[in-house]
N, C-alpha and C. Protein backbone atom coordinates (compact mmCIF):
# COMPACT_ATOMS: atom_id res chain seq x y z
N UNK A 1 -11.69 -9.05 -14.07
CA UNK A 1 -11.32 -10.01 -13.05
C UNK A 1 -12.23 -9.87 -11.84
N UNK A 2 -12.77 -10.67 -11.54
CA UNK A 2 -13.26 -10.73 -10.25
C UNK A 2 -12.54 -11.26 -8.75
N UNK A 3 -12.94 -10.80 -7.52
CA UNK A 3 -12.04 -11.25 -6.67
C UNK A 3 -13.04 -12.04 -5.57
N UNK A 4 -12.54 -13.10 -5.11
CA UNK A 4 -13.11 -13.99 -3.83
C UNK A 4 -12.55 -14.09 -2.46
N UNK A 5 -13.35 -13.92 -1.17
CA UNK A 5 -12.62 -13.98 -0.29
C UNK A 5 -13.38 -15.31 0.12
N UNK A 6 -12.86 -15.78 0.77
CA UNK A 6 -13.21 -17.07 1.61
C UNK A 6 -13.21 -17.11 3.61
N UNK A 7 -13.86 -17.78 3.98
CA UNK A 7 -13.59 -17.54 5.27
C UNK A 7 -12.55 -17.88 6.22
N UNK A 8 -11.75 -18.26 5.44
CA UNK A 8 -9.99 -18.70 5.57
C UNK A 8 -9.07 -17.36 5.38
N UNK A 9 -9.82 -16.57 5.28
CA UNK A 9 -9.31 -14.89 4.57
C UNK A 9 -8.06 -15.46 3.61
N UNK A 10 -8.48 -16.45 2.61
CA UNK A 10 -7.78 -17.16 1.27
C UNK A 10 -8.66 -15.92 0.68
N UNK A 11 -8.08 -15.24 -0.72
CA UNK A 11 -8.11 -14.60 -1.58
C UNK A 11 -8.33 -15.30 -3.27
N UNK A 12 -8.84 -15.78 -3.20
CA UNK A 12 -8.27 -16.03 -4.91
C UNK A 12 -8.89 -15.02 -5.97
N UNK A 13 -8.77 -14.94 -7.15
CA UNK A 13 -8.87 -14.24 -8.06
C UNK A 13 -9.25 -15.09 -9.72
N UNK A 14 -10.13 -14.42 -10.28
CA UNK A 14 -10.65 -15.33 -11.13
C UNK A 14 -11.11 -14.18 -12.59
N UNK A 15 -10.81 -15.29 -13.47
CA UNK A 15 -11.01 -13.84 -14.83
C UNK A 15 -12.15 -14.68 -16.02
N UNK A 16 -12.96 -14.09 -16.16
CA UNK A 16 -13.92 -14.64 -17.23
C UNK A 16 -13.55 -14.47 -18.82
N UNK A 17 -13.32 -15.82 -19.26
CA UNK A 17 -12.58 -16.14 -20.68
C UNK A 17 -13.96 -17.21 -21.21
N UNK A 18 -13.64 -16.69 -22.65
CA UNK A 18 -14.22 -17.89 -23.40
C UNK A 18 -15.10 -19.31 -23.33
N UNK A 19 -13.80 -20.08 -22.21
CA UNK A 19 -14.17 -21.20 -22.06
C UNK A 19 -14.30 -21.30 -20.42
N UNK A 20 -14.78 -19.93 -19.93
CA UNK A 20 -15.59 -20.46 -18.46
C UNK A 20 -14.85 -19.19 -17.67
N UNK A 21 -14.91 -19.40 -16.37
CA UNK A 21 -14.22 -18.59 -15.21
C UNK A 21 -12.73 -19.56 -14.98
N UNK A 22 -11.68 -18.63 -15.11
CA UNK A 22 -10.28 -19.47 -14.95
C UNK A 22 -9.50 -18.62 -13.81
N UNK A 23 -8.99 -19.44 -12.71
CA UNK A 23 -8.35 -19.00 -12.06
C UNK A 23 -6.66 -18.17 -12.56
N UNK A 24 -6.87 -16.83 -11.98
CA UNK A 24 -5.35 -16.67 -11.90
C UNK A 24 -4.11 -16.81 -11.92
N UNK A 25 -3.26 -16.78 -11.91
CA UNK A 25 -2.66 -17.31 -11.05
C UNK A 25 -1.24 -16.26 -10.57
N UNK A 26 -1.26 -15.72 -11.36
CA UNK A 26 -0.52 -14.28 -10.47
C UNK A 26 -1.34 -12.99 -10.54
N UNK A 27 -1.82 -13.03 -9.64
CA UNK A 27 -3.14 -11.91 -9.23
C UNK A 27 -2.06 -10.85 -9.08
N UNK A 28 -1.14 -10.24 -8.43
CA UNK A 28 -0.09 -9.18 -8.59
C UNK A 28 0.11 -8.64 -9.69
N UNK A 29 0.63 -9.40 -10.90
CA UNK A 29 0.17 -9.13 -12.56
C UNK A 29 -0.75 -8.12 -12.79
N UNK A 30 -2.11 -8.85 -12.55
CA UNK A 30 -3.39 -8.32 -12.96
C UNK A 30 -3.52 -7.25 -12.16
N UNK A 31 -3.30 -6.88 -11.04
CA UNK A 31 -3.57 -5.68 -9.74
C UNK A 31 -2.48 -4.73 -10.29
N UNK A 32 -1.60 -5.00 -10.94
CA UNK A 32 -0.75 -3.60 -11.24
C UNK A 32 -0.71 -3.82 -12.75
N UNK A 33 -1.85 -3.99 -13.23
CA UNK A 33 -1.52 -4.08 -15.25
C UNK A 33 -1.86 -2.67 -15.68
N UNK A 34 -2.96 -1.85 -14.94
CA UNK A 34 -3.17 -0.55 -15.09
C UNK A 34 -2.59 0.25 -14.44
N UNK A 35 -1.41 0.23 -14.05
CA UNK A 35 -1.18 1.42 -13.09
C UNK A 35 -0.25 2.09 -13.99
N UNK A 36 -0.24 3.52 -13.18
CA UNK A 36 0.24 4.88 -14.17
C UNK A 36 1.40 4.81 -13.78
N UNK A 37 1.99 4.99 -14.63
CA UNK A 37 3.65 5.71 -14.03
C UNK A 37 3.67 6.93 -14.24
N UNK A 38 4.24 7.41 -13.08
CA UNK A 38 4.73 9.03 -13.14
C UNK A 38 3.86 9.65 -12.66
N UNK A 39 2.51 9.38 -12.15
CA UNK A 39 1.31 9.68 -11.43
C UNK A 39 1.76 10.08 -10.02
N UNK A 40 1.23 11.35 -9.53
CA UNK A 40 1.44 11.66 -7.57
C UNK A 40 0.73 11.18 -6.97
N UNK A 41 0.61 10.37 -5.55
CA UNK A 41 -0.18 9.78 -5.08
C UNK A 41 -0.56 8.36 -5.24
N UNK A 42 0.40 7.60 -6.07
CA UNK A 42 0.31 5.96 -6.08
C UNK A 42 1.93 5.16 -5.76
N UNK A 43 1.19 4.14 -5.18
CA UNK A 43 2.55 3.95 -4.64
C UNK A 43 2.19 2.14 -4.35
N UNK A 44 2.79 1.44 -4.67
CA UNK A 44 2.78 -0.35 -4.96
C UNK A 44 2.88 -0.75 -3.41
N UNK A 45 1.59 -1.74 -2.98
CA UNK A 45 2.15 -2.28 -1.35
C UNK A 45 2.73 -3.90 -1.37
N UNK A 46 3.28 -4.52 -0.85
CA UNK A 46 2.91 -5.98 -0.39
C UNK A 46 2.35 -6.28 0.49
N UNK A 47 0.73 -6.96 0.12
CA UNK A 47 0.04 -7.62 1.44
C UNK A 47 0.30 -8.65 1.51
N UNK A 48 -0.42 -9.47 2.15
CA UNK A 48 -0.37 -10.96 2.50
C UNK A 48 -1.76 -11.04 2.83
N UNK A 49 -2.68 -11.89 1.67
CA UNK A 49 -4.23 -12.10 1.93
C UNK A 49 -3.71 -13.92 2.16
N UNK A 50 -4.44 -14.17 3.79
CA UNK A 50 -4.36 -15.59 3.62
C UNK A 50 -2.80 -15.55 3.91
N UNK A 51 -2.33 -16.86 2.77
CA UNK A 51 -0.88 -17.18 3.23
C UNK A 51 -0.07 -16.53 1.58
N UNK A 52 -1.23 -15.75 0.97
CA UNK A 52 -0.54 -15.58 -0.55
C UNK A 52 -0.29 -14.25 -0.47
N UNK A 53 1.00 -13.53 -1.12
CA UNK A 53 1.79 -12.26 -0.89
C UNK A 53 0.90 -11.77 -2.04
N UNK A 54 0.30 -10.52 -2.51
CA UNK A 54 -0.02 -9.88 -2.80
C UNK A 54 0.10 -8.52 -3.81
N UNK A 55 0.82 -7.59 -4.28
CA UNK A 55 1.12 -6.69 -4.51
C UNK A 55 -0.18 -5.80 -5.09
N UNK A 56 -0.03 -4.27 -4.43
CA UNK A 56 -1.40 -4.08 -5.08
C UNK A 56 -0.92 -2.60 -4.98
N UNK A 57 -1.69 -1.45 -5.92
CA UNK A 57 -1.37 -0.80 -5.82
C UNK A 57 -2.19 0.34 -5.20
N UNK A 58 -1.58 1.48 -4.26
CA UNK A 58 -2.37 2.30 -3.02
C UNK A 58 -2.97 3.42 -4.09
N UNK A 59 -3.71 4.16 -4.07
CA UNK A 59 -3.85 5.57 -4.76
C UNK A 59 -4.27 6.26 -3.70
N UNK A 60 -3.70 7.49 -3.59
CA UNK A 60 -4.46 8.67 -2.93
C UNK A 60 -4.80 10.20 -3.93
N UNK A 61 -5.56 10.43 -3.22
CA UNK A 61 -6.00 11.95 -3.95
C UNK A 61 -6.25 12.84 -2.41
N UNK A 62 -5.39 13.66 -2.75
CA UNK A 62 -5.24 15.41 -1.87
C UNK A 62 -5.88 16.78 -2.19
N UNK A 63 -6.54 17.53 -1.96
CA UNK A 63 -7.11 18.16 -3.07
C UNK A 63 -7.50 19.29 -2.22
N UNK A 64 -7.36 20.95 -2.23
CA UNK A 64 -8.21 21.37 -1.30
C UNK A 64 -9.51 21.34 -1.24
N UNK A 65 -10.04 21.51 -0.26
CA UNK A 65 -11.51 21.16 0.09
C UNK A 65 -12.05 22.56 -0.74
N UNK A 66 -13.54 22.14 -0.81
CA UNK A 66 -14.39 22.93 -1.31
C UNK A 66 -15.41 23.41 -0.19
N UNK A 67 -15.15 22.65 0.63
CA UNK A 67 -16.47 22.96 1.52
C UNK A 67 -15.86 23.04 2.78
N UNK A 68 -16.64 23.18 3.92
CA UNK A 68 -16.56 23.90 5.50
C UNK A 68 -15.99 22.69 6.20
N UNK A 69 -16.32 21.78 5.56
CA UNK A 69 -15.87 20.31 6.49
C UNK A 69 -14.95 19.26 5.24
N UNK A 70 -13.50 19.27 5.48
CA UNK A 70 -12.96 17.99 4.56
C UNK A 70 -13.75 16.92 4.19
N UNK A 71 -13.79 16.20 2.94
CA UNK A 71 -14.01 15.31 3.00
C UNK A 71 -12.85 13.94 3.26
N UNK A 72 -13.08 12.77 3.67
CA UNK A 72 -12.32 11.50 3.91
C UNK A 72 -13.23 10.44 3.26
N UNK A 73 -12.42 10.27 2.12
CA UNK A 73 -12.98 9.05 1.48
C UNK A 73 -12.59 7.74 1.39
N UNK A 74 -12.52 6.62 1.63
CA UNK A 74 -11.47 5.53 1.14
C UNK A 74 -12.46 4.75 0.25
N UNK A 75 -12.24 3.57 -0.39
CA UNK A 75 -12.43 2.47 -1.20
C UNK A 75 -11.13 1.20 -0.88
N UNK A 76 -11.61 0.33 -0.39
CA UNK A 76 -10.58 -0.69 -0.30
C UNK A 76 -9.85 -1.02 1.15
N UNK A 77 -10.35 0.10 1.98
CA UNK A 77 -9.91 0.47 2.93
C UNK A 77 -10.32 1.12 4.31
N UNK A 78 -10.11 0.12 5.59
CA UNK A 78 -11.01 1.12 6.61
C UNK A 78 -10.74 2.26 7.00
N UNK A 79 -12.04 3.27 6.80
CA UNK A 79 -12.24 4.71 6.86
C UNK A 79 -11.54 5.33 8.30
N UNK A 80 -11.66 4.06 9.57
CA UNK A 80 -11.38 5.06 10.35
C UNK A 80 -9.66 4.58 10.89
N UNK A 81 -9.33 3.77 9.91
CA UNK A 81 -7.68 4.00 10.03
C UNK A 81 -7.18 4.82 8.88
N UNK A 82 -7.70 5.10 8.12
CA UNK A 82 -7.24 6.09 7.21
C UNK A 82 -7.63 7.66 8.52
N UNK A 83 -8.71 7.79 8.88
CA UNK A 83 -8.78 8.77 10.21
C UNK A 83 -7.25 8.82 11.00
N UNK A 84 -6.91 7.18 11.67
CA UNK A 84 -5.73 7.37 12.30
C UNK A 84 -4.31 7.61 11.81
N UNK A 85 -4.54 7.32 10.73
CA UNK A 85 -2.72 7.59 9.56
C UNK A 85 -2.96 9.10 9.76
N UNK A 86 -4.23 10.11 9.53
CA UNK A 86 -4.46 11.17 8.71
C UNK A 86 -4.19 12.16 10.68
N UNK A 87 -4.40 11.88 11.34
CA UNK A 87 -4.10 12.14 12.45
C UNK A 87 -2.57 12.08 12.71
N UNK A 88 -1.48 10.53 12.66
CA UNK A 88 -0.60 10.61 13.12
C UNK A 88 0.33 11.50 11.69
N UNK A 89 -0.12 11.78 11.02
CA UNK A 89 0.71 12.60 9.94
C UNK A 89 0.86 14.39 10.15
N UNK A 90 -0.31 14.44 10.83
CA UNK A 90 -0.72 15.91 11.16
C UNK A 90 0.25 16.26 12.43
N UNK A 91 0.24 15.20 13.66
CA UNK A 91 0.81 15.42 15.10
C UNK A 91 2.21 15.29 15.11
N UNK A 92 2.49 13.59 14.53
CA UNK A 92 3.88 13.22 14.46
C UNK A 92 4.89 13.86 13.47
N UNK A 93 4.43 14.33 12.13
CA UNK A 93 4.83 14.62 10.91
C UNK A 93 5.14 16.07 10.68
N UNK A 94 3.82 17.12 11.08
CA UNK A 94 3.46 17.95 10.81
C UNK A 94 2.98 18.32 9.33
N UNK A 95 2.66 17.07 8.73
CA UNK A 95 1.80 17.31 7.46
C UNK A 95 0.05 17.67 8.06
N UNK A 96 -0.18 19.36 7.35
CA UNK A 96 -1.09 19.48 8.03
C UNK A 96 -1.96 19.50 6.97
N UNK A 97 -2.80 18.53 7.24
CA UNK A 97 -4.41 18.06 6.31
C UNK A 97 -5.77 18.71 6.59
N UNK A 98 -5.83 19.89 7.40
CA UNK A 98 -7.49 20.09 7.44
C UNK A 98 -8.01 21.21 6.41
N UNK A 99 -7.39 21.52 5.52
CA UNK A 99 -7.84 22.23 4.53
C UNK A 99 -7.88 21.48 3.04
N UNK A 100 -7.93 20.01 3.58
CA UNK A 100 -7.49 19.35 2.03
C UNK A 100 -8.36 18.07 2.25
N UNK A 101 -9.39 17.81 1.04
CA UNK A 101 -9.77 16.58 0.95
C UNK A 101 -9.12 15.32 0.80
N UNK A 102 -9.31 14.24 1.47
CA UNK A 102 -8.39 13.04 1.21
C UNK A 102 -8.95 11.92 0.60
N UNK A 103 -8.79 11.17 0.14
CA UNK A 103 -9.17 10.48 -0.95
C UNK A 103 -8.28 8.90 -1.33
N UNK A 104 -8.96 7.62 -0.19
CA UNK A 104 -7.53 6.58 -0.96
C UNK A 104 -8.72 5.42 -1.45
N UNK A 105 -8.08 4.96 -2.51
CA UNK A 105 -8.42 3.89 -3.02
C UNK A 105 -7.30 2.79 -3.18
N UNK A 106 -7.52 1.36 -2.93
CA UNK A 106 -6.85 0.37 -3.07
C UNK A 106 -7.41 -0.65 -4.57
N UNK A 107 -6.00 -0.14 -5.57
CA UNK A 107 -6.93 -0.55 -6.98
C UNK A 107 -7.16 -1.68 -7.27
N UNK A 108 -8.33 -2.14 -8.29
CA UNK A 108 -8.41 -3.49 -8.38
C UNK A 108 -9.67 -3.93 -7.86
N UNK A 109 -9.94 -3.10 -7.32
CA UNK A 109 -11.48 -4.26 -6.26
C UNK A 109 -11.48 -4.63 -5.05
N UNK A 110 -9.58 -4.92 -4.61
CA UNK A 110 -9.25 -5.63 -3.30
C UNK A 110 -9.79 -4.64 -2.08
N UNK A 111 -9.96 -5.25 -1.11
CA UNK A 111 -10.09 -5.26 0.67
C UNK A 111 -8.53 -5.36 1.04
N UNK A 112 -8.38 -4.61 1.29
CA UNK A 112 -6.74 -4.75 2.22
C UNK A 112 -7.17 -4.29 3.83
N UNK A 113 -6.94 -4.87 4.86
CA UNK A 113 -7.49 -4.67 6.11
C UNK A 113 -6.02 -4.59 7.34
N UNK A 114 -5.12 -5.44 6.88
CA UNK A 114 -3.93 -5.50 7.62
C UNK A 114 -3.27 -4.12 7.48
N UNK A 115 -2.54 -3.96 8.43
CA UNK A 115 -1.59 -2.55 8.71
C UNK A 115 -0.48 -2.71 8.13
N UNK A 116 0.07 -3.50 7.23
CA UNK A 116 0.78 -3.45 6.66
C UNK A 116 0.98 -2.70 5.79
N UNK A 117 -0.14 -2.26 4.91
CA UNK A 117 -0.04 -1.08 4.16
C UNK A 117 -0.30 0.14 4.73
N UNK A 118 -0.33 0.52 6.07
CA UNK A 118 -0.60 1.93 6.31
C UNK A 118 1.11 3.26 5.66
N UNK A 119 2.33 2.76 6.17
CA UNK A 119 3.08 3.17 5.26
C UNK A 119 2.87 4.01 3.60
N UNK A 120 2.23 2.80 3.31
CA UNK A 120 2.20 3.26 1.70
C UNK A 120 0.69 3.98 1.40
N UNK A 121 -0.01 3.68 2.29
CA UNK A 121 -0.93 5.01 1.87
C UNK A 121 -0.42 6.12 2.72
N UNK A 122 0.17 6.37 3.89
CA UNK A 122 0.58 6.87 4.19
C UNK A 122 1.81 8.22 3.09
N UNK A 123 2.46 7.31 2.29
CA UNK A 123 3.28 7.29 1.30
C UNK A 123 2.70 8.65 0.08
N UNK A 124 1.74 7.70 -0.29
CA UNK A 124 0.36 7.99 -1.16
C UNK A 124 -0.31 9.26 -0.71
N UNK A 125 -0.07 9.75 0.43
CA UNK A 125 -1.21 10.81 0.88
C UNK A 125 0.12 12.23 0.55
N UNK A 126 1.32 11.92 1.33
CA UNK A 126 2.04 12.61 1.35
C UNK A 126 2.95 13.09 -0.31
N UNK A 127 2.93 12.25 -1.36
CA UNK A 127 3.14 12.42 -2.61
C UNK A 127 1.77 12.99 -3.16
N UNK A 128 0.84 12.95 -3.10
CA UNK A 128 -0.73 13.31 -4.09
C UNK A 128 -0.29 14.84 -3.50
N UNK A 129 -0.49 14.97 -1.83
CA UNK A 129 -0.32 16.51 -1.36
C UNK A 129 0.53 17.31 -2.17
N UNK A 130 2.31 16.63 -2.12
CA UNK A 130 2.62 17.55 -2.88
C UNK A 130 2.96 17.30 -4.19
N UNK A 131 2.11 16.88 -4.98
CA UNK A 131 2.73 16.25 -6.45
C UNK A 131 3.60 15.48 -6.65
N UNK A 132 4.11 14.97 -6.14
CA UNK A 132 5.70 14.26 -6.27
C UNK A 132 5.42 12.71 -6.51
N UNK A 133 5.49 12.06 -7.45
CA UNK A 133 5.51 10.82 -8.18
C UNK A 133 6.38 10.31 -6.57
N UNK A 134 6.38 8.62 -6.35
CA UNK A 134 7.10 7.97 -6.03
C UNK A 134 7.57 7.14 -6.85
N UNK A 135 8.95 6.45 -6.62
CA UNK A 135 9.71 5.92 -7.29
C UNK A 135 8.92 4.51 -7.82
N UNK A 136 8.48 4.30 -8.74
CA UNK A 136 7.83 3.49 -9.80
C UNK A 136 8.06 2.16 -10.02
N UNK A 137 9.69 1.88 -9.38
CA UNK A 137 10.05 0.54 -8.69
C UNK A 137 10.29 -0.05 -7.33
N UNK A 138 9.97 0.54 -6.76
CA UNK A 138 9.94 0.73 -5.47
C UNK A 138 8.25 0.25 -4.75
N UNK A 139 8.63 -0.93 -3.72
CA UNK A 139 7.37 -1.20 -2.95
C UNK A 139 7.86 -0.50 -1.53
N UNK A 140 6.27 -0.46 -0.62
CA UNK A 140 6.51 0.18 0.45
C UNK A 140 5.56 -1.35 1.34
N UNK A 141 5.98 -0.99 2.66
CA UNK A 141 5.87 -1.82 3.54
C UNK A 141 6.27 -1.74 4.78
N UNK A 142 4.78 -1.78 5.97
CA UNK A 142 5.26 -1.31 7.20
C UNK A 142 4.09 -0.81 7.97
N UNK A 143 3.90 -1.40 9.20
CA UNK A 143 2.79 -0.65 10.25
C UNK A 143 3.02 0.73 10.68
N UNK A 144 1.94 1.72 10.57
CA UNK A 144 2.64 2.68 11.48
C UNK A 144 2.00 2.94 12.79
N UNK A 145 2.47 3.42 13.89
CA UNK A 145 2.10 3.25 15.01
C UNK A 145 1.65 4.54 15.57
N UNK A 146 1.13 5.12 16.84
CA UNK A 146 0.48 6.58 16.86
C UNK A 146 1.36 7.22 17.40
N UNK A 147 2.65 6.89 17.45
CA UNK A 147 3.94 8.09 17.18
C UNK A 147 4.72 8.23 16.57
N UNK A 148 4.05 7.85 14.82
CA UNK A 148 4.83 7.14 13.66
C UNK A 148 5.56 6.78 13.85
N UNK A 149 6.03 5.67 14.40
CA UNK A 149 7.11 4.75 14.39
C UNK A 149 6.50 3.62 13.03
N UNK A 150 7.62 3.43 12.80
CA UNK A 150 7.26 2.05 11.29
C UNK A 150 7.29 0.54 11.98
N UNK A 151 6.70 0.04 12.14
CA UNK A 151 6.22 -1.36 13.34
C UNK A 151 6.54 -2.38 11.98
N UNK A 152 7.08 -3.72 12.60
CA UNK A 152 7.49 -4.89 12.15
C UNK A 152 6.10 -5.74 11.55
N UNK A 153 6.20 -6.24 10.44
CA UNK A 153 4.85 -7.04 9.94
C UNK A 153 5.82 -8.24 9.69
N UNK A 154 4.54 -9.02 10.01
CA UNK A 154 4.58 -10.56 9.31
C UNK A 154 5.25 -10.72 8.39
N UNK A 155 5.28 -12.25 7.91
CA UNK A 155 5.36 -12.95 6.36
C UNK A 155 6.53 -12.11 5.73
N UNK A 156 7.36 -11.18 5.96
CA UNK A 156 8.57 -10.47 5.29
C UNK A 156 9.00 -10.82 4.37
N UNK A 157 9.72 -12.29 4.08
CA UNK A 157 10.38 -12.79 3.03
C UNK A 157 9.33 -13.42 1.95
N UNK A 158 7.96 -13.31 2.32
CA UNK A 158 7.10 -13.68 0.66
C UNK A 158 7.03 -12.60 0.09
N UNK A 159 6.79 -11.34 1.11
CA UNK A 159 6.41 -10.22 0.70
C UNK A 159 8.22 -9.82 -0.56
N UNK A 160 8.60 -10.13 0.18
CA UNK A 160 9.73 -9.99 -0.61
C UNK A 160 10.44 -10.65 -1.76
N UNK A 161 10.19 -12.08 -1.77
CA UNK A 161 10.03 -12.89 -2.61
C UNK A 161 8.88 -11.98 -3.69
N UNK A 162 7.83 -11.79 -3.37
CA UNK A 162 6.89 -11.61 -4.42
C UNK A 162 7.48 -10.20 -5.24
N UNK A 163 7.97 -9.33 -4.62
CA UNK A 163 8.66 -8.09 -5.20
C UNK A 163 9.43 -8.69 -6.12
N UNK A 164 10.66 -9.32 -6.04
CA UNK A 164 11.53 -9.62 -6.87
C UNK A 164 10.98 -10.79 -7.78
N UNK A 165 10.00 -11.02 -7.84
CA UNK A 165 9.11 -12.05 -8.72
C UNK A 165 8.89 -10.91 -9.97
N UNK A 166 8.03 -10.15 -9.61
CA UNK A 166 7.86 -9.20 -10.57
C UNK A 166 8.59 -8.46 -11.08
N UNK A 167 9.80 -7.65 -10.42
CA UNK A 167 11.36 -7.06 -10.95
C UNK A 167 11.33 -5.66 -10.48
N UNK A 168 10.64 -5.76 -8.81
CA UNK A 168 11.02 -4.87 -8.30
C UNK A 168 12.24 -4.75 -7.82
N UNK A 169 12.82 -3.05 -8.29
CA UNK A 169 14.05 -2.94 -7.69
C UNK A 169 14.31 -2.57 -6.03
N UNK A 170 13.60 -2.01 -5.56
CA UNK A 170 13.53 -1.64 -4.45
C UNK A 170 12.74 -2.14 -3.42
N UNK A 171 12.54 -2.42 -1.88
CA UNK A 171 11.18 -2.52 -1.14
C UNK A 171 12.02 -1.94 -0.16
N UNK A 172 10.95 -0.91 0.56
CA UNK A 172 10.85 -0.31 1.73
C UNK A 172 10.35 -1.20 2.81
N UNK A 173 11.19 -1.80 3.98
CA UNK A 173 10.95 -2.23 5.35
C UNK A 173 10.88 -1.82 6.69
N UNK A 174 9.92 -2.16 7.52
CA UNK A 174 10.24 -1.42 8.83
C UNK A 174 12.31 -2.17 9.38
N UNK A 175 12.47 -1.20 9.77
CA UNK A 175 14.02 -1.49 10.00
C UNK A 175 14.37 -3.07 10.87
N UNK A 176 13.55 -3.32 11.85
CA UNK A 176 13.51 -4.58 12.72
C UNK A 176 12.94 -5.58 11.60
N UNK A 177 12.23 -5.73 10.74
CA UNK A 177 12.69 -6.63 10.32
C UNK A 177 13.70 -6.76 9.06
N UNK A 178 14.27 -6.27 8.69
CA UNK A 178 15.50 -6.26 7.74
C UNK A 178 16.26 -7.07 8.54
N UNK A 179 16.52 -7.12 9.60
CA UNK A 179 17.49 -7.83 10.68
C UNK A 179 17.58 -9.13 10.51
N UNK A 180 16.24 -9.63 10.30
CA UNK A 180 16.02 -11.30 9.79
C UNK A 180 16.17 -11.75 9.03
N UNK A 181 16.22 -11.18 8.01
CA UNK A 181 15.68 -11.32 6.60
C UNK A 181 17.06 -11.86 6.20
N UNK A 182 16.31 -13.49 5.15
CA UNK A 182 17.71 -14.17 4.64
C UNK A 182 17.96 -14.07 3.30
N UNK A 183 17.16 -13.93 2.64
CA UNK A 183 16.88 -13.43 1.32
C UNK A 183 16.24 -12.39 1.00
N UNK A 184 16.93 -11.61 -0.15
CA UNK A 184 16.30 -10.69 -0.90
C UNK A 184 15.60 -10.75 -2.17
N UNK A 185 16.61 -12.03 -2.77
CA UNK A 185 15.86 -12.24 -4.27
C UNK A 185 16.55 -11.24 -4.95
N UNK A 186 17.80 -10.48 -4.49
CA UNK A 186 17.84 -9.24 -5.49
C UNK A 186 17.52 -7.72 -5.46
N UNK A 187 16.41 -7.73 -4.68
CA UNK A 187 15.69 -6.14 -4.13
C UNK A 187 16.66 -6.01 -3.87
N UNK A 188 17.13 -4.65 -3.82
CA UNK A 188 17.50 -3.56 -2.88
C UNK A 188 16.34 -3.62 -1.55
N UNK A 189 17.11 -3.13 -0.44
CA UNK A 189 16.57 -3.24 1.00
C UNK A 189 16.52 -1.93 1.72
N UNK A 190 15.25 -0.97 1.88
CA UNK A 190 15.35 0.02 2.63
C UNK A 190 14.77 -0.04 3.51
N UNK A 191 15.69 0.63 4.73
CA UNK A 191 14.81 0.42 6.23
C UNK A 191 14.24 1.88 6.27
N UNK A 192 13.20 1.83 7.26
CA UNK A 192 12.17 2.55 7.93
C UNK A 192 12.04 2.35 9.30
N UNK A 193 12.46 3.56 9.95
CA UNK A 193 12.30 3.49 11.13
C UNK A 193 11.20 3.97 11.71
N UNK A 194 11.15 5.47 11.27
CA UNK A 194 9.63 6.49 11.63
C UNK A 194 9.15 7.22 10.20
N UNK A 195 7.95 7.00 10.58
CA UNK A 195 7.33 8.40 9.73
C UNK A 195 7.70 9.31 10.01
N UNK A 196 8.02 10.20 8.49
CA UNK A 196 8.93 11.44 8.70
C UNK A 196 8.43 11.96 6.97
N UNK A 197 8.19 13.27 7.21
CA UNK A 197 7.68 13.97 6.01
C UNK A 197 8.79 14.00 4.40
N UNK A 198 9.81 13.44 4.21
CA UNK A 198 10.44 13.12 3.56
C UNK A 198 10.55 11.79 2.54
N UNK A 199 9.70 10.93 3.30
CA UNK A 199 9.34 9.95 2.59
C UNK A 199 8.29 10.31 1.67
């Protein structure tokens, strides 16, 4: 599959068949057809590229370092907000990262740029560290802010709509917006207030 951005930050997605290049049409499908279950360190987000909800899935890798200086890697993702998650996890959290390489990729190919997924790599960093699978039906969703607080995002009810499209049981929300929200579609609804090493 290949992916397109446009200068409308429209997303579409396109797969080479037989009889030419054919559009998508549930790119969410295709973004989670490989993902592992039971794996530490992956964890399903809802974005919103454009006006279309998204689902994609986060990976992180934790690892101790080998060398004098960590490495910080991302793919999919800007390096120096993965810097600021990897900061407010250390201060606010007390997950302490300087003896451990970090490592996130956003699978698939995609650019995810909105803070909406900082949560779930957030999520992702703190499950890879300590082995611990996250729950496999379960999406995450949510800004975090530089005294981990979980901050309100946009578009809520596609993001949510699109979960229960696919047969997610669960989505994680920052708590303010659960308040609005008129539909679930069915999800289960968890609020998030702060980052907290338990998630």
């Amino acid at each position: 599959s290949d992916v397109c951005s446009s200068d409308l930050n429209e997303i579409g997605v396109f797969e080479m068949r037989d009889s030419g290049l054919n559009e998508v049409k549930n790119p969410s499908e295709v973004f989670l057809s490989e993902r592992s279950f039971g794996a530490s360190g992956s964890t399903v987000v809802a974005s919103v590229e454009g006006s279309r909800p998204i689902l994609i899935e986060v990976q992180a890798l934790v690892t101790p370092t080998s060398y004098g200086v960590p490495q910080r890697n991302t793919t999919g993702f800007d390096y120096r907000r993965l810097g600021l998650l990897l900061a407010v996890l250390e201060k606010r959290v007390g997950v302490l990262l300087g003896q451990y390489d970090v490592f996130v990729n956003i699978a698939g190919g995609v650019r995810v740029d909105e803070p909406a997924v900082d949560l779930g790599i957030a999520v992702s960093i703190i499950s890879s560290l300590r082995d611990k699978p996250v729950d496999a039906q379960s999406i995450v969703v949510g800004e975090i802010g530089l005294n981990g607080e979980v901050r309100t995002v946009s578009q809520i009810e596609k993001r949510v709509q699109e979960a229960a499209k696919l047969g997610f049981q669960k989505i994680i929300l920052p708590k303010n917006n659960v308040k609005g929200l008129n539909k679930n579609g069915g999800v289960e609804i968890g609020r998030a207030q702060r980052l907290n090493s338990s998630h």
